[in-house]
C-alpha atoms as a PDB file:
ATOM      1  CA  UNK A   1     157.186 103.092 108.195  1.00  0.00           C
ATOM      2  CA  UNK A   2     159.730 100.119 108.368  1.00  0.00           C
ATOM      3  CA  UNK A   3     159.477  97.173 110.644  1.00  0.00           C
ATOM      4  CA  UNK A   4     161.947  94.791 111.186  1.00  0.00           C
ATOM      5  CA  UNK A   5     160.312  90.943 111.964  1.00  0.00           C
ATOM      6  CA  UNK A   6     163.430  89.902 113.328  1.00  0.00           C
ATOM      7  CA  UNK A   7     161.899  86.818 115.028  1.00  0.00           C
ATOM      8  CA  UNK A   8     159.764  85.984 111.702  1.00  0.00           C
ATOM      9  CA  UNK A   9     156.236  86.711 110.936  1.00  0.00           C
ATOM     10  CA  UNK A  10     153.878  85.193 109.317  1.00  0.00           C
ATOM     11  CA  UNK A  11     152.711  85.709 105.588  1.00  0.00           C
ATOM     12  CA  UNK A  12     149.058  86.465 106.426  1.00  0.00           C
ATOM     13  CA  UNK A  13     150.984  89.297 108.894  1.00  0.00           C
ATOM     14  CA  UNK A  14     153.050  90.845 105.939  1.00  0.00           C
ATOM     15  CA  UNK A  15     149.997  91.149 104.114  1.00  0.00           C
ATOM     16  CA  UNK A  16     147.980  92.801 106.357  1.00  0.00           C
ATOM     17  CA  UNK A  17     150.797  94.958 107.085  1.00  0.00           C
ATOM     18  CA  UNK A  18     152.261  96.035 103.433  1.00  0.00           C
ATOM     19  CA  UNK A  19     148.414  96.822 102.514  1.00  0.00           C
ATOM     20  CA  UNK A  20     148.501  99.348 105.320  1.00  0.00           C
ATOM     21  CA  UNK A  21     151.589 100.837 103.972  1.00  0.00           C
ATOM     22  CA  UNK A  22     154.367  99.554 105.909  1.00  0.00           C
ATOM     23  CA  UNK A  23     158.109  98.299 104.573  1.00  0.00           C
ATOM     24  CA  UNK A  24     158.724  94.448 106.608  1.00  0.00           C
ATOM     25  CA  UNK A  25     162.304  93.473 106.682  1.00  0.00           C
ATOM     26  CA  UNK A  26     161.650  89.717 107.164  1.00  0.00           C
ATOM     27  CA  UNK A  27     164.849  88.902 108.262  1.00  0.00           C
ATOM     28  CA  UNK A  28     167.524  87.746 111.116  1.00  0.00           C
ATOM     29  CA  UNK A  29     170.124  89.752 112.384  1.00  0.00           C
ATOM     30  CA  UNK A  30     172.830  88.955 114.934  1.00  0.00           C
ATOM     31  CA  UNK A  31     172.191  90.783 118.147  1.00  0.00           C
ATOM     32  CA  UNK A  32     175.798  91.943 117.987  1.00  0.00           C
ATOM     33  CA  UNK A  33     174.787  93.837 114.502  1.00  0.00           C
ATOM     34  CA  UNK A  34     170.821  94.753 115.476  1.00  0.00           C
ATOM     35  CA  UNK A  35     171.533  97.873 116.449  1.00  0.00           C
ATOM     36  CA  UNK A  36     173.396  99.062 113.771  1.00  0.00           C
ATOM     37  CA  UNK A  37     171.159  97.262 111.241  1.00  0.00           C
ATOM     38  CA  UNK A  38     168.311  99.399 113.070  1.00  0.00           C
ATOM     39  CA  UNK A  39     170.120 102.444 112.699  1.00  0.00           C
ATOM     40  CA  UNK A  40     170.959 101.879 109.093  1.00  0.00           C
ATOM     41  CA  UNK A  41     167.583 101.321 108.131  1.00  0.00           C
ATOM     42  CA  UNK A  42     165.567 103.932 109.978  1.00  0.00           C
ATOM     43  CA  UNK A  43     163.637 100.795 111.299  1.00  0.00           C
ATOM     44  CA  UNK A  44     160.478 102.216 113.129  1.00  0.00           C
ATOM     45  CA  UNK A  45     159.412  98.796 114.980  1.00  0.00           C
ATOM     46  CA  UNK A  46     160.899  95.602 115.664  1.00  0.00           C
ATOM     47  CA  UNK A  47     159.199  92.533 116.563  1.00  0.00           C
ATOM     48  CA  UNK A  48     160.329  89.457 118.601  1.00  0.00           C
ATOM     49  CA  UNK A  49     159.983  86.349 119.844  1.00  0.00           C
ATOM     50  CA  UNK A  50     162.155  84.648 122.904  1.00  0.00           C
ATOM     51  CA  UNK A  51     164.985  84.974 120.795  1.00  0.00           C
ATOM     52  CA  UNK A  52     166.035  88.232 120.460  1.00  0.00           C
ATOM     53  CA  UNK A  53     166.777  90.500 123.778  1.00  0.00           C
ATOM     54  CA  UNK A  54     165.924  94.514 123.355  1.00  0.00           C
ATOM     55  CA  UNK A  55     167.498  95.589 126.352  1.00  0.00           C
ATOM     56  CA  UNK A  56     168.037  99.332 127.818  1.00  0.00           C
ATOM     57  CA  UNK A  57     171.609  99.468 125.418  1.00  0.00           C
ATOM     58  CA  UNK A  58     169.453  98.350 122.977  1.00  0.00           C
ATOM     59  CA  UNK A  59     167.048 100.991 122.810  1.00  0.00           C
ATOM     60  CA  UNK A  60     169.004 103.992 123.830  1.00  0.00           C
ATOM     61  CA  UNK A  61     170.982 103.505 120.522  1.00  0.00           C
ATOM     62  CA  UNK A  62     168.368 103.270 118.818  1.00  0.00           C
ATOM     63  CA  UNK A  63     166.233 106.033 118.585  1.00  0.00           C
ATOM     64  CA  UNK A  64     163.782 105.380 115.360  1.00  0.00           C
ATOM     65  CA  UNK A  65     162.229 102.946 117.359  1.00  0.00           C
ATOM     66  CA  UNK A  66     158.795 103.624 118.333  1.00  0.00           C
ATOM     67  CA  UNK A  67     157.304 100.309 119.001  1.00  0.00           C
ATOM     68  CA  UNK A  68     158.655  96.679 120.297  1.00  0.00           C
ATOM     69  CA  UNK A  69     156.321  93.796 119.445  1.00  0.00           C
ATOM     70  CA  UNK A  70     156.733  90.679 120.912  1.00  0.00           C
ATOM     71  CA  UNK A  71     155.448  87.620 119.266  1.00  0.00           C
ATOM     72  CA  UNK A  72     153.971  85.565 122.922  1.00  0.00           C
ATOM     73  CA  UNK A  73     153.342  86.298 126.051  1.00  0.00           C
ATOM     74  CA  UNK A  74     156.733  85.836 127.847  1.00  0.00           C
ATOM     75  CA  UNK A  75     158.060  89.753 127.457  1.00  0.00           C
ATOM     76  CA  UNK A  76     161.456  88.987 129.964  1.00  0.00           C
ATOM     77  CA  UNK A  77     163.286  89.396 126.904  1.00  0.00           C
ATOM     78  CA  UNK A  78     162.034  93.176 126.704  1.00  0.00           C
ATOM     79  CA  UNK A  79     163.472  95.842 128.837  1.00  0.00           C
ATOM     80  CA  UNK A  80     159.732  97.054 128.635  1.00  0.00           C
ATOM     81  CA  UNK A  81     159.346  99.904 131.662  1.00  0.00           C
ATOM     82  CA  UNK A  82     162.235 101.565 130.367  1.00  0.00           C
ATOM     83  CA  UNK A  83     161.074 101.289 126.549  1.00  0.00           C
ATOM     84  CA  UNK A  84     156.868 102.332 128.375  1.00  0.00           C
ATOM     85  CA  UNK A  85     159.536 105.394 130.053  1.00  0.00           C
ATOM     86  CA  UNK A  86     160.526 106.444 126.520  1.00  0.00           C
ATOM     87  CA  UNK A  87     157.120 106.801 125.044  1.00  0.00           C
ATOM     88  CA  UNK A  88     157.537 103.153 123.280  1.00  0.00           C
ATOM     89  CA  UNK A  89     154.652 101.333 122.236  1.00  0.00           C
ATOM     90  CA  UNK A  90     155.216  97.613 123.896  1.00  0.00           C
ATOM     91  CA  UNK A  91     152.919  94.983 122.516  1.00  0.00           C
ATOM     92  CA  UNK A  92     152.639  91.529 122.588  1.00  0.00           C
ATOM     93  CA  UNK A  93     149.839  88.299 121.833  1.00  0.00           C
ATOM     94  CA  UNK A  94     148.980  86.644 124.867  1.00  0.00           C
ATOM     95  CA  UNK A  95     146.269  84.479 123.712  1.00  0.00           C
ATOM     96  CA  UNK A  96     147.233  83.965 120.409  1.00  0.00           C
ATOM     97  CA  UNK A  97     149.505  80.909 121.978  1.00  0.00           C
ATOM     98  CA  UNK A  98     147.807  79.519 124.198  1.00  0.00           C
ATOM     99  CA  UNK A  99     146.321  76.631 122.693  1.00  0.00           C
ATOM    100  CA  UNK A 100     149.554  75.479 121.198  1.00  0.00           C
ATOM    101  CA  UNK A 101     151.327  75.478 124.711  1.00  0.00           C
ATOM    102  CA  UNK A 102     148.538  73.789 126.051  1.00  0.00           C
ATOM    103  CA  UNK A 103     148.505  70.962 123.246  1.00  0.00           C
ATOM    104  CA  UNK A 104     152.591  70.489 124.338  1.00  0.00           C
ATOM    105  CA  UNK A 105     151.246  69.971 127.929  1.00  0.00           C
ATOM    106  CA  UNK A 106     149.430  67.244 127.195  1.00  0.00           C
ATOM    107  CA  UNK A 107     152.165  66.049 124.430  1.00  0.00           C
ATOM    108  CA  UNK A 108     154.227  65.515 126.906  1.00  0.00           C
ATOM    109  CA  UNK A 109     152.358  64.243 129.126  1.00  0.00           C
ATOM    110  CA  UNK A 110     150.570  61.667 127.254  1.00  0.00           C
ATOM    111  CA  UNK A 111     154.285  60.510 126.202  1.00  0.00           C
ATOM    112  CA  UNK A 112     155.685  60.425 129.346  1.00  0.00           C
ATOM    113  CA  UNK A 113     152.702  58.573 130.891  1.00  0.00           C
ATOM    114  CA  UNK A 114     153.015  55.424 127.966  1.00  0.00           C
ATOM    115  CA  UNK A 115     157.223  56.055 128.365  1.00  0.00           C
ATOM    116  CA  UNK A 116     157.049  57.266 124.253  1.00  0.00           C
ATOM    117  CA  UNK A 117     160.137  59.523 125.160  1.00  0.00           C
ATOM    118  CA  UNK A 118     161.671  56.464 126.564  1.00  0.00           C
ATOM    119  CA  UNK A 119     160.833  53.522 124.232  1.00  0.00           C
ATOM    120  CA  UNK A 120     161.072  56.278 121.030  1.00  0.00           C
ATOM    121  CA  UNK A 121     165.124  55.937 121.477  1.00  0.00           C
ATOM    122  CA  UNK A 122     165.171  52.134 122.268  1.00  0.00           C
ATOM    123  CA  UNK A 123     162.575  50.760 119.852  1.00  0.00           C
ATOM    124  CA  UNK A 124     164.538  51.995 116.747  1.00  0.00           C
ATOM    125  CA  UNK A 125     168.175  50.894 118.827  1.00  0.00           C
ATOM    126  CA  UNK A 126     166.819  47.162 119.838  1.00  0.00           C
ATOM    127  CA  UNK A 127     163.282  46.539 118.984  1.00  0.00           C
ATOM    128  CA  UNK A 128     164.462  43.757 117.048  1.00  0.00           C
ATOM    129  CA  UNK A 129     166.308  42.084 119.320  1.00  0.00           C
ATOM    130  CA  UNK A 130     165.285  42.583 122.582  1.00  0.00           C
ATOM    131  CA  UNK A 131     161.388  43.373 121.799  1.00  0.00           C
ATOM    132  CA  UNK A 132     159.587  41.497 125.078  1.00  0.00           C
ATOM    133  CA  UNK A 133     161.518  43.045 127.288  1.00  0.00           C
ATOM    134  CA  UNK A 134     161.499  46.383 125.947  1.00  0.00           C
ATOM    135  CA  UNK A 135     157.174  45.215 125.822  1.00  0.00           C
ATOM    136  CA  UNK A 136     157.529  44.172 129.762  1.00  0.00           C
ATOM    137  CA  UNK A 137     159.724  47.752 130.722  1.00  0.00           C
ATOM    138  CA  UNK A 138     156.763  50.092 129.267  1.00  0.00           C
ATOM    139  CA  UNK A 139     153.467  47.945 130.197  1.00  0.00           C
ATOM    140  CA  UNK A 140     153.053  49.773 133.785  1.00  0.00           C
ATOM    141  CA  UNK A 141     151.587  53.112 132.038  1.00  0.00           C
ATOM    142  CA  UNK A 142     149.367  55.356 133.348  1.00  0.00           C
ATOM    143  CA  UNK A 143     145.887  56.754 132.287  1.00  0.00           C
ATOM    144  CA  UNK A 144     145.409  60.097 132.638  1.00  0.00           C
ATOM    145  CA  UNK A 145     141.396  59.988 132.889  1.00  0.00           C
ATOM    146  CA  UNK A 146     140.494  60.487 136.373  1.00  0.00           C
ATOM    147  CA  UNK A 147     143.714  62.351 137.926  1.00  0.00           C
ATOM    148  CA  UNK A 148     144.051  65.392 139.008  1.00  0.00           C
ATOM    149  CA  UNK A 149     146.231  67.869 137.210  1.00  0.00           C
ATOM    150  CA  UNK A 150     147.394  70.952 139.103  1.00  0.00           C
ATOM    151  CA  UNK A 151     147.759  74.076 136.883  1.00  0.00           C
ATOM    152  CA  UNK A 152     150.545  76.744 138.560  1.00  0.00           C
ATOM    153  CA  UNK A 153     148.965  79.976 136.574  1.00  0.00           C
ATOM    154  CA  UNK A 154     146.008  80.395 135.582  1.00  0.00           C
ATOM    155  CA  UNK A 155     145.767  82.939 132.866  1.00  0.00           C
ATOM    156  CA  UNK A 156     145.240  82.198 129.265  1.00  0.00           C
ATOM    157  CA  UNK A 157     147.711  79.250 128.466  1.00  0.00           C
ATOM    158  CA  UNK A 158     146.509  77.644 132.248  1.00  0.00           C
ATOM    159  CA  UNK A 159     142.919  78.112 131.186  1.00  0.00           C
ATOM    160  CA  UNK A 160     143.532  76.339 127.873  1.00  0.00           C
ATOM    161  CA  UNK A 161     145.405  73.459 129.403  1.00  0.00           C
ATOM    162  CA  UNK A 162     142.593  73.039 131.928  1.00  0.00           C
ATOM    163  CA  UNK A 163     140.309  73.091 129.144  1.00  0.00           C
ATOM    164  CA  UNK A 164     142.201  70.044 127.428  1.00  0.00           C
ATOM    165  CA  UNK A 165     142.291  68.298 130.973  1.00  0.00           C
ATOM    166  CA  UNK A 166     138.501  68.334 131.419  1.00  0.00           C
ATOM    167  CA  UNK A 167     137.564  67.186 127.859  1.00  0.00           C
ATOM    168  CA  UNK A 168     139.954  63.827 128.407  1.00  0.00           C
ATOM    169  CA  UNK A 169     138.078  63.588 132.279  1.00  0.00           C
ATOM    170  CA  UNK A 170     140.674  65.191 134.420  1.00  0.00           C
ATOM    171  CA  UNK A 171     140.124  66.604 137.519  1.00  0.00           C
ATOM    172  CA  UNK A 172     141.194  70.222 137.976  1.00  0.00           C
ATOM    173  CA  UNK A 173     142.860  72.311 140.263  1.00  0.00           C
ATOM    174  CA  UNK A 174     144.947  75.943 139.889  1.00  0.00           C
ATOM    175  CA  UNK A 175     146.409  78.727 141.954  1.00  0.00           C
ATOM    176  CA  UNK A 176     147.373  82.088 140.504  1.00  0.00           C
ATOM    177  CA  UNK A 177     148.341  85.204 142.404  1.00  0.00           C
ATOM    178  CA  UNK A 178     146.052  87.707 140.346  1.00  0.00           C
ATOM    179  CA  UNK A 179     142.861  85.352 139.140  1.00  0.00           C
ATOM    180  CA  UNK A 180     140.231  84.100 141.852  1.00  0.00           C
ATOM    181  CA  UNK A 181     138.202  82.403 139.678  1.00  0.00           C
ATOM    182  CA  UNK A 182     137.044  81.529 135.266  1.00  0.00           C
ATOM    183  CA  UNK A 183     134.959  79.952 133.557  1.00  0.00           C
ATOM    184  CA  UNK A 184     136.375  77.446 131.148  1.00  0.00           C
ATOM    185  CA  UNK A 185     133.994  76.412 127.916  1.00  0.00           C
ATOM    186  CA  UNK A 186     134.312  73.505 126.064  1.00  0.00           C
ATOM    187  CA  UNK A 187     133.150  74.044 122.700  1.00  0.00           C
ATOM    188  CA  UNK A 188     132.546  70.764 120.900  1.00  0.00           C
ATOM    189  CA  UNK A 189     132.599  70.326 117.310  1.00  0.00           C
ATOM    190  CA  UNK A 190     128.353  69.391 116.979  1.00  0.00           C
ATOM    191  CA  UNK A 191     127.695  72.869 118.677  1.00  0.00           C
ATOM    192  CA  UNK A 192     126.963  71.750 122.249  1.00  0.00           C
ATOM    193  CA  UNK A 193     128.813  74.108 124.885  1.00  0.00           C
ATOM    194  CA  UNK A 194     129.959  73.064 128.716  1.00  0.00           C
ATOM    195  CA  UNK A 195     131.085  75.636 131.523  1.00  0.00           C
ATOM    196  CA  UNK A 196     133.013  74.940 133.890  1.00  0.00           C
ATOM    197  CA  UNK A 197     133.737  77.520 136.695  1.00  0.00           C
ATOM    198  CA  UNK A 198     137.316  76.800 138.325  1.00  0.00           C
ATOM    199  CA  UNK A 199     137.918  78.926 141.799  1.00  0.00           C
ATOM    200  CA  UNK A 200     141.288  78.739 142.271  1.00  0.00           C
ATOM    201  CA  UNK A 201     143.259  77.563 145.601  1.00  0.00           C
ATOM    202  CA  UNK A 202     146.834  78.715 147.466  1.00  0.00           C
ATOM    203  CA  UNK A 203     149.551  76.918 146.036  1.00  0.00           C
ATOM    204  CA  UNK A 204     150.153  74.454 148.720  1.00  0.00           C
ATOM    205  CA  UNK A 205     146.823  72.816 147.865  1.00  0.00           C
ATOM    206  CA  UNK A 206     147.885  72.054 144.510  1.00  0.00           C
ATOM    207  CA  UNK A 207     150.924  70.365 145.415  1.00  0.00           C
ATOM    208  CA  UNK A 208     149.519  68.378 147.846  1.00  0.00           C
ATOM    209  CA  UNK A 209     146.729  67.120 145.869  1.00  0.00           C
ATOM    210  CA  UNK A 210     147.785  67.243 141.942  1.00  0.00           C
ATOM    211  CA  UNK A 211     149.183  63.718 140.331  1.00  0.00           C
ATOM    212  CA  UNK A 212     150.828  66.277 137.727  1.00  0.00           C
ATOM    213  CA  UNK A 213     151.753  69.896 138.012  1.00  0.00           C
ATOM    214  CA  UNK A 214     151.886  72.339 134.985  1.00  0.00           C
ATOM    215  CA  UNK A 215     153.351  76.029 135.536  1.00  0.00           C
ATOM    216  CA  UNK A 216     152.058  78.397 133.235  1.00  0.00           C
ATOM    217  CA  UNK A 217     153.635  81.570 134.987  1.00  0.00           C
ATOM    218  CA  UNK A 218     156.255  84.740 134.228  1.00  0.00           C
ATOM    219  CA  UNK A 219     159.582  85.020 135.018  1.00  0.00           C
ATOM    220  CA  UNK A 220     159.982  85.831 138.874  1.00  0.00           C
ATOM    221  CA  UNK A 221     162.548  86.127 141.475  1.00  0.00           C
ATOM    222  CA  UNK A 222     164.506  83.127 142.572  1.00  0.00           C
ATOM    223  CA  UNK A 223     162.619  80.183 142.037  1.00  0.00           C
ATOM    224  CA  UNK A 224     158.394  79.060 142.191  1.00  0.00           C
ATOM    225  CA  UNK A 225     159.656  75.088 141.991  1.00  0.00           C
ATOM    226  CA  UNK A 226     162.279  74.661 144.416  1.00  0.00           C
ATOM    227  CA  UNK A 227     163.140  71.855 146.834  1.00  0.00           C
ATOM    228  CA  UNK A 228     160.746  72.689 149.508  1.00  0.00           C
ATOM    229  CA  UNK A 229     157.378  73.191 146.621  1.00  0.00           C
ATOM    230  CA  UNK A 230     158.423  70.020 145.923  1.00  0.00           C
ATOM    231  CA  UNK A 231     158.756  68.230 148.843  1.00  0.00           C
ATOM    232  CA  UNK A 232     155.097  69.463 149.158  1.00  0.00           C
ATOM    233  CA  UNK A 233     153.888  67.479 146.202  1.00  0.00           C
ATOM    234  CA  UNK A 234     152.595  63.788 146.047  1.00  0.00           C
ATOM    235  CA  UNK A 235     155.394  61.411 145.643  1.00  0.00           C
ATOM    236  CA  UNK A 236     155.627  59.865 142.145  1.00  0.00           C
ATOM    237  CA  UNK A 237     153.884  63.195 140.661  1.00  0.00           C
ATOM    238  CA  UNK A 238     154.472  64.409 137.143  1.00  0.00           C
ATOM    239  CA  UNK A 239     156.224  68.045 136.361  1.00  0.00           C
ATOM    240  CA  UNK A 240     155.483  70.009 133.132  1.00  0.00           C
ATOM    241  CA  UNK A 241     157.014  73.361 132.178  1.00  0.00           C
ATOM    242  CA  UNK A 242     156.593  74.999 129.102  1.00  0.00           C
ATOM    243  CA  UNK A 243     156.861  78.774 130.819  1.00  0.00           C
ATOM    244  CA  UNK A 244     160.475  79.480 131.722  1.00  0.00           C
ATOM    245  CA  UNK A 245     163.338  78.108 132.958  1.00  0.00           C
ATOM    246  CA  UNK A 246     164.381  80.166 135.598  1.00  0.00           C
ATOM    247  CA  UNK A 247     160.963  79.155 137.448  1.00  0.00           C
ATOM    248  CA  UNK A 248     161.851  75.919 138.442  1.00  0.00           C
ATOM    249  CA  UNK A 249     165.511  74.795 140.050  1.00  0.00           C
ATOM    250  CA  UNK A 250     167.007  72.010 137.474  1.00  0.00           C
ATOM    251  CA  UNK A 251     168.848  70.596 139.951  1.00  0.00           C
ATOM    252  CA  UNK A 252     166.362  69.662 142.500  1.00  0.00           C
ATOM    253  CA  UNK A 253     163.889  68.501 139.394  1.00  0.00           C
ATOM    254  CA  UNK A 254     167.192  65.861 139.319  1.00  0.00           C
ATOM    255  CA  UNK A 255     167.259  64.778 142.796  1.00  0.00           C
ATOM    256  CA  UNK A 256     163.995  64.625 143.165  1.00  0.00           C
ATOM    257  CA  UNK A 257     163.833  62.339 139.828  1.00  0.00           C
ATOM    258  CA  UNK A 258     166.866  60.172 141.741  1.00  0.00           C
ATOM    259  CA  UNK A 259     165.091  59.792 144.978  1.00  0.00           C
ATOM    260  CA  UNK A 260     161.971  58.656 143.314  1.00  0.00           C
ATOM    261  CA  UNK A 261     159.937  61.888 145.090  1.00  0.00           C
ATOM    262  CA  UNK A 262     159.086  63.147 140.757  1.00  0.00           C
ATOM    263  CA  UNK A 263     158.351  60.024 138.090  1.00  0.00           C
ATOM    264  CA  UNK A 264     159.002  62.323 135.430  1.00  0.00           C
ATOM    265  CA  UNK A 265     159.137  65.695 134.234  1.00  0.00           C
ATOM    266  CA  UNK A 266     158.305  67.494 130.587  1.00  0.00           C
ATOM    267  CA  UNK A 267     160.383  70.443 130.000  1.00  0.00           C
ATOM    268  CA  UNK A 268     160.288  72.771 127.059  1.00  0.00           C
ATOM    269  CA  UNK A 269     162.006  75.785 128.657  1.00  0.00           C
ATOM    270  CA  UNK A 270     165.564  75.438 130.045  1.00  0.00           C
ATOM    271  CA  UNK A 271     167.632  78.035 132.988  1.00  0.00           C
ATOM    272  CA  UNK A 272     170.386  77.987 130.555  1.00  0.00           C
ATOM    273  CA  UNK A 273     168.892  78.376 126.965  1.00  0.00           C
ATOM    274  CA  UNK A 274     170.158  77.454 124.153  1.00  0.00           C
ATOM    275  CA  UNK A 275     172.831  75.147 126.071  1.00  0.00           C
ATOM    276  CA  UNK A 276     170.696  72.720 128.542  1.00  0.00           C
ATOM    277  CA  UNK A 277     172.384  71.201 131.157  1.00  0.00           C
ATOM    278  CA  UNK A 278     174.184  67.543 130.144  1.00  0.00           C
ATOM    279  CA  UNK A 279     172.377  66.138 133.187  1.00  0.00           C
ATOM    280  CA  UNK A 280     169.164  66.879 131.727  1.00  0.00           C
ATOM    281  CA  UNK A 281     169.387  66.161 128.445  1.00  0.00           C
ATOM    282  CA  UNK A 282     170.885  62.937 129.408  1.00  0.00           C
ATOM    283  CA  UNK A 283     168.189  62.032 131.812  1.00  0.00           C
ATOM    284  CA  UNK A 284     165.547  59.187 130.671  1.00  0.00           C
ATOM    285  CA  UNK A 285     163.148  60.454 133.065  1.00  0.00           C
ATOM    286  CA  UNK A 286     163.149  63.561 130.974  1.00  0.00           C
ATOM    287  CA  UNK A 287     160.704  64.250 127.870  1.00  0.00           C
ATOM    288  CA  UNK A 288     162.354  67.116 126.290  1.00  0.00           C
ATOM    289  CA  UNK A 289     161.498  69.565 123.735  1.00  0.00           C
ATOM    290  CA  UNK A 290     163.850  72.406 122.535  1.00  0.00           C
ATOM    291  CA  UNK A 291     161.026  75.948 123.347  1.00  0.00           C
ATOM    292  CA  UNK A 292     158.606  75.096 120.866  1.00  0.00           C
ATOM    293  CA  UNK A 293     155.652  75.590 122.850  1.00  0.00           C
ATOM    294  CA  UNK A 294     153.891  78.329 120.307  1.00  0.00           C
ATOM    295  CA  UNK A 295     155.540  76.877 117.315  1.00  0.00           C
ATOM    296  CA  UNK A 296     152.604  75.742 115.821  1.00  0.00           C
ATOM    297  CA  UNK A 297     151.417  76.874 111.896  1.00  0.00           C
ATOM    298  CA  UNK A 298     148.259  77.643 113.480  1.00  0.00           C
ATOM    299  CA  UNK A 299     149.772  79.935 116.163  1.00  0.00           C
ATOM    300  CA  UNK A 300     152.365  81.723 114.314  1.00  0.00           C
ATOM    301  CA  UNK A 301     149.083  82.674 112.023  1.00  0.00           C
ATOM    302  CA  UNK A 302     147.072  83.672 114.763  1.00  0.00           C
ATOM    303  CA  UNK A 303     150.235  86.003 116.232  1.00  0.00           C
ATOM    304  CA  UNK A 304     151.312  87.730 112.974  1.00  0.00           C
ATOM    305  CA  UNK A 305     148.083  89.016 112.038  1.00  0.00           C
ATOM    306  CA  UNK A 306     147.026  90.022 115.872  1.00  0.00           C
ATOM    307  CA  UNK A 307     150.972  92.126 115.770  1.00  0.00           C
ATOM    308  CA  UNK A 308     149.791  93.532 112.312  1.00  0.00           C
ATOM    309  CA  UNK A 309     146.670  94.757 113.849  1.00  0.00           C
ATOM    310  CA  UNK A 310     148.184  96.369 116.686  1.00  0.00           C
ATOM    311  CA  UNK A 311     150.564  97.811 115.052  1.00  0.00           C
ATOM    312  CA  UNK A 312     148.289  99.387 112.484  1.00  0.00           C
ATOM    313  CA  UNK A 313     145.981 100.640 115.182  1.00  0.00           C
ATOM    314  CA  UNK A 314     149.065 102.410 116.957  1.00  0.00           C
ATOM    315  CA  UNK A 315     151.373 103.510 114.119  1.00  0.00           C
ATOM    316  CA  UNK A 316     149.173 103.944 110.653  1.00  0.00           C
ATOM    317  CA  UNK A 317     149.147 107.639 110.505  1.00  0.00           C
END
């Protein structure tokens, strides 16, 4: 059988797969040309990341296909009921990211919190010439010991990120539409184990009472952040989204940033990907990374060889 990473894969996934007996084409192709490259190559499985869309067009012309593999957890780039209606395998890695998105959480907002995505531009622009006051603009940081981080979420990549928040003494609170409660561990490198057991709270609690909000959550109708959520929060609270960017409305993150209501926000996911809007990438307030939130060595590992498993549990004859 052929598979076509089209998103990439990573070596330790080729292995596994080509000893099972499969054909990878490791390789990028337009989406204007995927279907005909599909076609031409009797490819029995594609895999994904964000990238790539396999949409209804998509698979009907296609009909080799027998399994879409998505390298994540996000799958709105995946017509998948009407691939599920054709007897398509969909798969994807949901926890096979979720540290690395949790780590860029707390990249971001560690920077943001000691203005590194500010004083990163200026130090190398005028750090010799105008070094005390650059030293007097970034000396009213923040420590992030002791606040309270609300998590908007709370499946995998939220658990993970509330794992990171207790080990650095964070207090934490999350809301989540499917999951009442978890228990977090905190495995520590001498052995010693902690549990925590998180019950999670409506959303309007975590608004109200978080100093910084993360949203770990799907793609959904219309907007989760809009004016009114925040309106809701503390003033002078912290925003961090590494899910997607239709979740949150770009343009009220801005006034809010303008009116003083949000001291900064970390975004890794944009509403109009790959062209962000000028305003935002223009905005100092604004620690800004370009989707990398699973692009970690470590992650891409852990997601090529749990695809290659799946795939050989469903396909290997």
């Amino acid at each position: 059988m052929k598979i076509l990473a089209n998103d990439g894969i990573s070596q330790s996934g080729i292995d596994l797969l080509e000893k099972a007996g499969f054909e990878i084409f490791n390789v990028k192709v337009a989406q204007n040309q995927l279907g005909n490259y599909i076609n031409e190559h009797g490819i029995d499985a594609i895999l994904v990341r964000s990238t790539t869309e396999i949409n209804q067009e998509l698979i009907e012309a296609c009909p080799s296909i027998k399994l879409i593999g998505r390298g994540g957890v996000g799958m709105d780039n995946i017509d998948v009921q009407f691939a599920e209606d054709q007897g398509i395998h969909v798969i994807n890695t949901p926890e096979a990211s979720s540290n690395a998105v949790a780590e860029l959480v707390f990249a971001h907002l560690f920077g943001m919190a000691r203005f590194l995505h500010q004083s990163n531009r200026e130090m190398p622009l005028e750090g010799d010439t105008r070094f005390n006051e650059l030293k007097k603009m970034y000396a009213n940081g923040i420590e992030l010991r002791g606040k309270t981080i609300g998590i908007i979420g709370f499946g995998n990549i939220g658990q993970e990120t509330a794992k990171i928040a207790l080990g650095i003494g964070m207090k934490v609170i999350a809301t989540d539409v499917v999951v009442q409660n978890a228990t977090i561990s905190l495995d520590f490198f001498n052995g010693q184990k902690i549990n925590f057991n998180i019950n999670t709270v409506p959303r309007e609690d975590v608004f109200k009472d978080a100093d910084f909000v993360s949203i770990h959550t799907p793609n959904i109708e219309g907007y989760l952040i809009d004016t009114n959520e925040i309106s809701q929060m503390k003033t002078g609270v912290g925003i961090i989204n590494t899910a997607r960017g239709g979740v949150m409305n770009e343009v009220a993150l801005i006034n809010a940033i303008e009116e003083g209501k949000v001291l900064f926000a970390g975004l890794d996911v944009f509403e109009k990907e790959p062209n962000p809007e000028i305003q935002l990438l223009m905005n100092p307030e604004l620690s800004l990374t370009p989707h990398i939130g699973a692009a970690t060595e470590e992650a891409q590992e852990k997601i090529g060889i749990e695809l290659a498993n799946q795939i050989i549990s469903l396909l290997k004859e």
